[in-house]
C-alpha atoms as a PDB file:
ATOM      1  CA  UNK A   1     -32.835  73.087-184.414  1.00  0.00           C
ATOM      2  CA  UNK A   2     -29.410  73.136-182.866  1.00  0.00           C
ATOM      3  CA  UNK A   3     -29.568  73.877-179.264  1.00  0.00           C
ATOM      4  CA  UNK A   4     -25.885  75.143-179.654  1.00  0.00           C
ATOM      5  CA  UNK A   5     -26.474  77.737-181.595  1.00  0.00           C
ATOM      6  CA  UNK A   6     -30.173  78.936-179.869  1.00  0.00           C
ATOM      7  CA  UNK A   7     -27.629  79.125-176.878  1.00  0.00           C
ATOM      8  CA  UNK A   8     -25.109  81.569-178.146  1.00  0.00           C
ATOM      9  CA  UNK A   9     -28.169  84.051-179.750  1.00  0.00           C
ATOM     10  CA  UNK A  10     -29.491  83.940-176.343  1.00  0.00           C
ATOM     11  CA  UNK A  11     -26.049  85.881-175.213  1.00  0.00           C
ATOM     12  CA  UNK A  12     -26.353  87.892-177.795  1.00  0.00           C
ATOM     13  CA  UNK A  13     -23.740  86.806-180.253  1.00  0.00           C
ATOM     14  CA  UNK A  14     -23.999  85.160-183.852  1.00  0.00           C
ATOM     15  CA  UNK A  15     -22.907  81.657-183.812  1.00  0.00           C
ATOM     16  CA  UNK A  16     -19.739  82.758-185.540  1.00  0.00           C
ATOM     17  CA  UNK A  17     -18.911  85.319-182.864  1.00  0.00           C
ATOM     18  CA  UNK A  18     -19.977  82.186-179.758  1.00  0.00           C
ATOM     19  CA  UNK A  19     -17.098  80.406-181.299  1.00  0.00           C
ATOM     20  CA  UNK A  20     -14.762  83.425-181.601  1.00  0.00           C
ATOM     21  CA  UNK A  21     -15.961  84.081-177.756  1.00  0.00           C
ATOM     22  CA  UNK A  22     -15.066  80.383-176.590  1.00  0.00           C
ATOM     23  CA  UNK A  23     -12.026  80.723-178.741  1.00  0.00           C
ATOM     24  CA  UNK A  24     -12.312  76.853-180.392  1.00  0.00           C
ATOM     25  CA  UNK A  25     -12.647  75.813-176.444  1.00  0.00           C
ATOM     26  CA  UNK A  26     -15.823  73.871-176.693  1.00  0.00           C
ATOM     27  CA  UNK A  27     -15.607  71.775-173.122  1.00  0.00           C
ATOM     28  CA  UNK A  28     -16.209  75.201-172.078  1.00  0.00           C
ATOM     29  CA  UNK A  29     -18.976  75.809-174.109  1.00  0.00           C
ATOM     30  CA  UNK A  30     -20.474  72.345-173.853  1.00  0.00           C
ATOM     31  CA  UNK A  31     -20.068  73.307-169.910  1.00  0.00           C
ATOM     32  CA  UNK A  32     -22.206  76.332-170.008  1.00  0.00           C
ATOM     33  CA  UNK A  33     -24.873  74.991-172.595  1.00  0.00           C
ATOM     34  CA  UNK A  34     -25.013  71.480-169.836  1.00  0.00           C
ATOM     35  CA  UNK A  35     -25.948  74.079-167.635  1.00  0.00           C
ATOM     36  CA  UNK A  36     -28.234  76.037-169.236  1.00  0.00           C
ATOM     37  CA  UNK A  37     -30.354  73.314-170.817  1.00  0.00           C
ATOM     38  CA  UNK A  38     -30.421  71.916-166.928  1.00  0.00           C
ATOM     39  CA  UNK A  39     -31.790  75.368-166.003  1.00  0.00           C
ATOM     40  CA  UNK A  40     -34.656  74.828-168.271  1.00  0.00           C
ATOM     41  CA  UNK A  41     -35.903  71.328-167.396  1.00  0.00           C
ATOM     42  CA  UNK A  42     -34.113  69.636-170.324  1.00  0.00           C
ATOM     43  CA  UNK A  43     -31.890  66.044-169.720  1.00  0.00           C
ATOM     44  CA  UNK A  44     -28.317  67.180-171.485  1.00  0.00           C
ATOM     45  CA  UNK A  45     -25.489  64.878-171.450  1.00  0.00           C
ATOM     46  CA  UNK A  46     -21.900  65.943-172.238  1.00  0.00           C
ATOM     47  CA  UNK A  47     -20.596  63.679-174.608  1.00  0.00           C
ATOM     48  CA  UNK A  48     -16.798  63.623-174.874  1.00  0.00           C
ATOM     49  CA  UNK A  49     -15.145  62.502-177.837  1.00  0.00           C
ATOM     50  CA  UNK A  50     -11.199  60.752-178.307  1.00  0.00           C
ATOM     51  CA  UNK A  51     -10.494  61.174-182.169  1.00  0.00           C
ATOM     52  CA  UNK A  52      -6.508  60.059-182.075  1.00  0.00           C
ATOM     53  CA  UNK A  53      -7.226  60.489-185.807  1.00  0.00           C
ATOM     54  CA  UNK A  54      -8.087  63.913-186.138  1.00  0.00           C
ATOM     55  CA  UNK A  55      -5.296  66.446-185.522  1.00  0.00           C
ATOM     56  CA  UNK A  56      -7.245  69.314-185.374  1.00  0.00           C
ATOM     57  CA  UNK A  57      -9.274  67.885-182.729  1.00  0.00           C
ATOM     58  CA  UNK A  58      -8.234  64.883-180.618  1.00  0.00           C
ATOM     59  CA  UNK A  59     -10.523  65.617-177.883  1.00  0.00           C
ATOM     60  CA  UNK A  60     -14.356  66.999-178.318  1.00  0.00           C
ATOM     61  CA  UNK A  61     -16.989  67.998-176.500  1.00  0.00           C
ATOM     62  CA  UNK A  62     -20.584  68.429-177.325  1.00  0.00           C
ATOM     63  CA  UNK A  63     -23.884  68.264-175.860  1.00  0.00           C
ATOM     64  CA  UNK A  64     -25.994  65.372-176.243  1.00  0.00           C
ATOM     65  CA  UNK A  65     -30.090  65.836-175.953  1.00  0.00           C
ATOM     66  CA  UNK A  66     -31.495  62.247-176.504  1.00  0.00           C
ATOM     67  CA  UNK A  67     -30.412  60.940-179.970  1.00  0.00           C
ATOM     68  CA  UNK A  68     -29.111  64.364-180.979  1.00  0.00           C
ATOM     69  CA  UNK A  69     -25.480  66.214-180.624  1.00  0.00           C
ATOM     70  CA  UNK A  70     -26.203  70.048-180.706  1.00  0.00           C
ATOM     71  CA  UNK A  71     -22.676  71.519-181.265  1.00  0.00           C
ATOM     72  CA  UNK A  72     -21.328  74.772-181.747  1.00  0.00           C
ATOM     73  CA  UNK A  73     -19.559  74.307-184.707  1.00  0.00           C
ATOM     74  CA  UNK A  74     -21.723  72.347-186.408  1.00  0.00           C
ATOM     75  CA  UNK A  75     -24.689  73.191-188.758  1.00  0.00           C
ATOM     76  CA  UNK A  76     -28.196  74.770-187.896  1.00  0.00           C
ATOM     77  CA  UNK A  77     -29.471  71.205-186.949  1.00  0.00           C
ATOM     78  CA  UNK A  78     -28.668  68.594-184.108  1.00  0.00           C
ATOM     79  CA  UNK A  79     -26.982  65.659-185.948  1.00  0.00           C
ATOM     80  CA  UNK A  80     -27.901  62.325-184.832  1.00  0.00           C
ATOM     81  CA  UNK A  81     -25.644  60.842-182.776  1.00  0.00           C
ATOM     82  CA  UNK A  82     -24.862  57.968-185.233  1.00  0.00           C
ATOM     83  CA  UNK A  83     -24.443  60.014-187.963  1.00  0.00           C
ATOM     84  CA  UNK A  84     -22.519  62.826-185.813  1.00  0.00           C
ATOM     85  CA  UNK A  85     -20.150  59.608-184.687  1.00  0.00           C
ATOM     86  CA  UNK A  86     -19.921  58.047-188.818  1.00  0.00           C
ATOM     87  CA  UNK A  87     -18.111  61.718-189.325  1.00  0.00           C
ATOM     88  CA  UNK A  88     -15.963  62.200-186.733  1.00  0.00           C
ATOM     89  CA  UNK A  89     -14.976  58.627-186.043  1.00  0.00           C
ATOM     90  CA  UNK A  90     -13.728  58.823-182.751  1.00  0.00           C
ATOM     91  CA  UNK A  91     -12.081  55.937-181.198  1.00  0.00           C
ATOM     92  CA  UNK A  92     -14.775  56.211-178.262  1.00  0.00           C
ATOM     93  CA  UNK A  93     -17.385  58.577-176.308  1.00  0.00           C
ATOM     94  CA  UNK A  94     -17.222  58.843-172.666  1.00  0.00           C
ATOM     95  CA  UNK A  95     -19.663  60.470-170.515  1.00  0.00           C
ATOM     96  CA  UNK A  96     -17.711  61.161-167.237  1.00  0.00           C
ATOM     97  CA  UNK A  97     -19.895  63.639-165.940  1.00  0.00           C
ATOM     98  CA  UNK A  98     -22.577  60.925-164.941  1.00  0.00           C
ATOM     99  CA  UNK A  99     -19.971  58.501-163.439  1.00  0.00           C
ATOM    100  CA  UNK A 100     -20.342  57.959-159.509  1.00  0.00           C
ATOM    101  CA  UNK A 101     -17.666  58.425-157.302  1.00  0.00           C
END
């Protein structure tokens, strides 16, 4: 199950329209699905990704629940992280939103 796209059926849309909705801005959905999963007990992590070699996407964001992404524009199941990271190859993952000032 992708937690991504239980998210956007709970506003009412179909995954296709969530991503029309968010308009390809996924640190703003990854924000409001952090939140949500929060709101119901679970751990989420937002999980940024730097892929200098993807053009389409230099920079994204997804949700991380333990070992699994759930993404918006992926599939109907969390990927693994490793396997989620073996496709999309970015240079790094950061996870700013738990750093300390």
């Amino acid at each position: 199950m992708n937690l991504a796209h239980e998210f956007a059926r709970s506003l009412g849309m179909t995954v296709q329209e969530c991503r029309e909705h968010y308009d390809d801005a996924c640190i703003d959905f990854a924000g409001d699905l952090h939140e949500h999963l929060k709101a119901k007990g679970v751990k989420p992590r937002m999980a940024f990704f730097n892929n200098t070699g993807d053009p389409r996407w230099r920079y994204h964001c997804a949700v991380q629940v333990g070992d699994h992404i759930h993404d918006l524009w992926e599939p109907d199941e969390a990927v693994p992280f490793a396997m989620y990271c073996t496709r999309l190859m970015p240079e790094f993952v950061d996870y700013p939103a738990e750093q300390t000032a």
